[in-house]
Protein backbone atom coordinates (compact mmCIF):
# COMPACT_ATOMS: atom_id res chain seq x y z
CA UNK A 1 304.06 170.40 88.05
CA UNK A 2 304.50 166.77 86.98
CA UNK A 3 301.77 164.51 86.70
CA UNK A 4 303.92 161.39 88.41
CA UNK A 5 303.00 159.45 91.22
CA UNK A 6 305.52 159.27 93.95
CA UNK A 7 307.75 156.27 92.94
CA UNK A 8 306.43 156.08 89.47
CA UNK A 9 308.74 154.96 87.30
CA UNK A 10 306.81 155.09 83.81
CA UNK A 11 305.05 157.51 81.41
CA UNK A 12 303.08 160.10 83.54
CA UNK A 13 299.65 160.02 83.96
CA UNK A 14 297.27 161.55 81.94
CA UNK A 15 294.57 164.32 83.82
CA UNK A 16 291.77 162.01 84.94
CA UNK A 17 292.84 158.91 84.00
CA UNK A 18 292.55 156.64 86.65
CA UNK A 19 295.47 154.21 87.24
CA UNK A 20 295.34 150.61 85.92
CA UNK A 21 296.85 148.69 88.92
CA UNK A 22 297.99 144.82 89.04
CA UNK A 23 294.80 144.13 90.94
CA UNK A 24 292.63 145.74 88.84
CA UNK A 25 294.30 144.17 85.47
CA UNK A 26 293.60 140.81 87.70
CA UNK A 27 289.75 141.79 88.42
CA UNK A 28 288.86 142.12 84.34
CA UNK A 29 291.18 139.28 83.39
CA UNK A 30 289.67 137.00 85.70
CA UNK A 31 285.81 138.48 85.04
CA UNK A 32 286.85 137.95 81.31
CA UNK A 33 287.97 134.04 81.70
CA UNK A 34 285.17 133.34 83.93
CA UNK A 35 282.67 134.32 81.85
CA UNK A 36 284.29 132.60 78.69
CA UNK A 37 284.65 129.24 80.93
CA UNK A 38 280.54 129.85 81.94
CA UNK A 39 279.66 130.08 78.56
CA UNK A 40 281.78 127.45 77.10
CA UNK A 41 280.21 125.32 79.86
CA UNK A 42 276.68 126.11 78.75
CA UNK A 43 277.14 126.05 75.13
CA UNK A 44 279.11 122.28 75.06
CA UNK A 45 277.53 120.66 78.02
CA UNK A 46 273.77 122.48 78.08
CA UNK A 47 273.10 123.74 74.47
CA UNK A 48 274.59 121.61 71.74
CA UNK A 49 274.44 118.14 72.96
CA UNK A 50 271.82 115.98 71.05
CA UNK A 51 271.17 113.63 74.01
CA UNK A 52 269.77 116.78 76.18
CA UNK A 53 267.98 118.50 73.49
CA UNK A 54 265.93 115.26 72.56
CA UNK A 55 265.30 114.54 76.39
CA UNK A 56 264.00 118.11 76.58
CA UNK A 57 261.28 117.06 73.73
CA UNK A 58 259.39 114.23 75.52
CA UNK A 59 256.53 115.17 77.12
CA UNK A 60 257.92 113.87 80.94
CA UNK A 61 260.83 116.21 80.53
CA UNK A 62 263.13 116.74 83.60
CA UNK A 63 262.93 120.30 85.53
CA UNK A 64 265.97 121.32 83.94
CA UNK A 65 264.62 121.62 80.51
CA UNK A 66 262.47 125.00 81.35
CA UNK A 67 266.14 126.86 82.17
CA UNK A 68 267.85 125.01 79.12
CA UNK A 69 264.94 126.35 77.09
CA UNK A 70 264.79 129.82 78.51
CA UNK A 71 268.94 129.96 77.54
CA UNK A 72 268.57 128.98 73.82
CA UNK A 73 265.58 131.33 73.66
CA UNK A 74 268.40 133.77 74.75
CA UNK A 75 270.17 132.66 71.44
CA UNK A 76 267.45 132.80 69.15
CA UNK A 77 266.26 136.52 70.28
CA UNK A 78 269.85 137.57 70.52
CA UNK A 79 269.86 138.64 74.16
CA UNK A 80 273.81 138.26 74.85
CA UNK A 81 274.38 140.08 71.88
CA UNK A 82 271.97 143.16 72.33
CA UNK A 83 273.17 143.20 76.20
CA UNK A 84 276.62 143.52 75.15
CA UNK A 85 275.86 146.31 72.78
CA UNK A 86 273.42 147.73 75.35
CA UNK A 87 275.73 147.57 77.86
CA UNK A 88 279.16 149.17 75.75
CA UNK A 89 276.99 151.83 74.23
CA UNK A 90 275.75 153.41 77.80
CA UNK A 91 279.25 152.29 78.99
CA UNK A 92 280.67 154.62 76.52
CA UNK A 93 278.49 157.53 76.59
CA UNK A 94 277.60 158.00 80.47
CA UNK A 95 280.58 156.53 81.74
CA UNK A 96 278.07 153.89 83.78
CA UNK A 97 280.62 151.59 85.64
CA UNK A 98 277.57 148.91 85.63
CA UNK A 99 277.07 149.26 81.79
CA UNK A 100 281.24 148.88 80.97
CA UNK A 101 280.65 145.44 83.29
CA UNK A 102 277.21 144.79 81.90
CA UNK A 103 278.88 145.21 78.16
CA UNK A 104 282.27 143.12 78.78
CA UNK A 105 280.33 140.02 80.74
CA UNK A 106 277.41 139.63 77.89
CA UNK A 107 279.51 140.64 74.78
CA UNK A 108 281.76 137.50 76.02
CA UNK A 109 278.88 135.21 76.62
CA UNK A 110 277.35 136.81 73.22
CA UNK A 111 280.83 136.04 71.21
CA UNK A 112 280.90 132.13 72.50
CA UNK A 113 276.41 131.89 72.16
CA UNK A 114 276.23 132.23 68.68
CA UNK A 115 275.56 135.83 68.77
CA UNK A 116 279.44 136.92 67.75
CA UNK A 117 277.76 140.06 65.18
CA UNK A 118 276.29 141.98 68.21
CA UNK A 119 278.39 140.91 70.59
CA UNK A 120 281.79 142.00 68.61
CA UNK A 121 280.38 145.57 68.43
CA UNK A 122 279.95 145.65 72.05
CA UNK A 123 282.80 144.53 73.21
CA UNK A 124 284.42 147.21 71.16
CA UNK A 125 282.40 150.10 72.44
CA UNK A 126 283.14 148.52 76.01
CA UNK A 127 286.91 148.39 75.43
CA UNK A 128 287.01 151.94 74.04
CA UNK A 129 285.59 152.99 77.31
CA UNK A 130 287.87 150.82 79.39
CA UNK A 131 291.45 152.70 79.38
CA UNK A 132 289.15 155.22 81.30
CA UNK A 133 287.00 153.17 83.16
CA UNK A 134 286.84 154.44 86.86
């Protein structure tokens, strides 16, 4: 009994494995370069820029400043990090299709927000459960 697909042309599938189609490469690729282009965005244009930061101080601060604020407190308690590693871990042990997601989208954000220790571990416990990810 051979474990080919009709019209597969390549190595044969492994039991259980679910196949990694063009559309499905597509889905994480673009998931992946979204999320890097959201948190590039918010760390160059929102976090780092002196102008904003020092606006955010005075006492007549716009209404903008209370979601700026709640992101770098993100930062300083290490949320994208611990999500990502959160996320991976569960990901990896129950097979949770919203953890793997939930670990690839915040160890990105965690690897471009200054959290790149946490974030780096969860990105590899979310990418060991990918090749398997139903």
């Amino acid at each position: 009994m051979s474990n080919r697909l009709p019209g597969q042309t390549g190595p044969a599938l492994v039991r259980g494995a679910p196949l990694w189609t063009p559309s499905r490469i597509l889905l994480w690729a673009c998931v992946g370069i979204g999320t890097l282009g959201v948190a590039l965005a918010l760390r160059h244009l929102v976090i780092e820029p002196h102008d904003i930061g020092m606006t955010c101080v005075n006492d007549a601060a716009p209404w903008w400043c209370t979601p700026r604020q709640g992101i770098v407190m993100m930062h300083i308690w290490e949320i994208w990090g611990w999500a990502g590693l959160v996320g991976g871990g569960l990901g990896l042990v129950f097979r949770w299709r919203w953890a793997i997601w939930l670990g690839f989208v915040m160890s990105l954000m965690g690897l471009v927000l200054y959290n790149a220790d946490l974030a780096a571990v969860g990105l590899m416990l979310t990418c060991l459960r990918l090749p398997r990810a139903s």
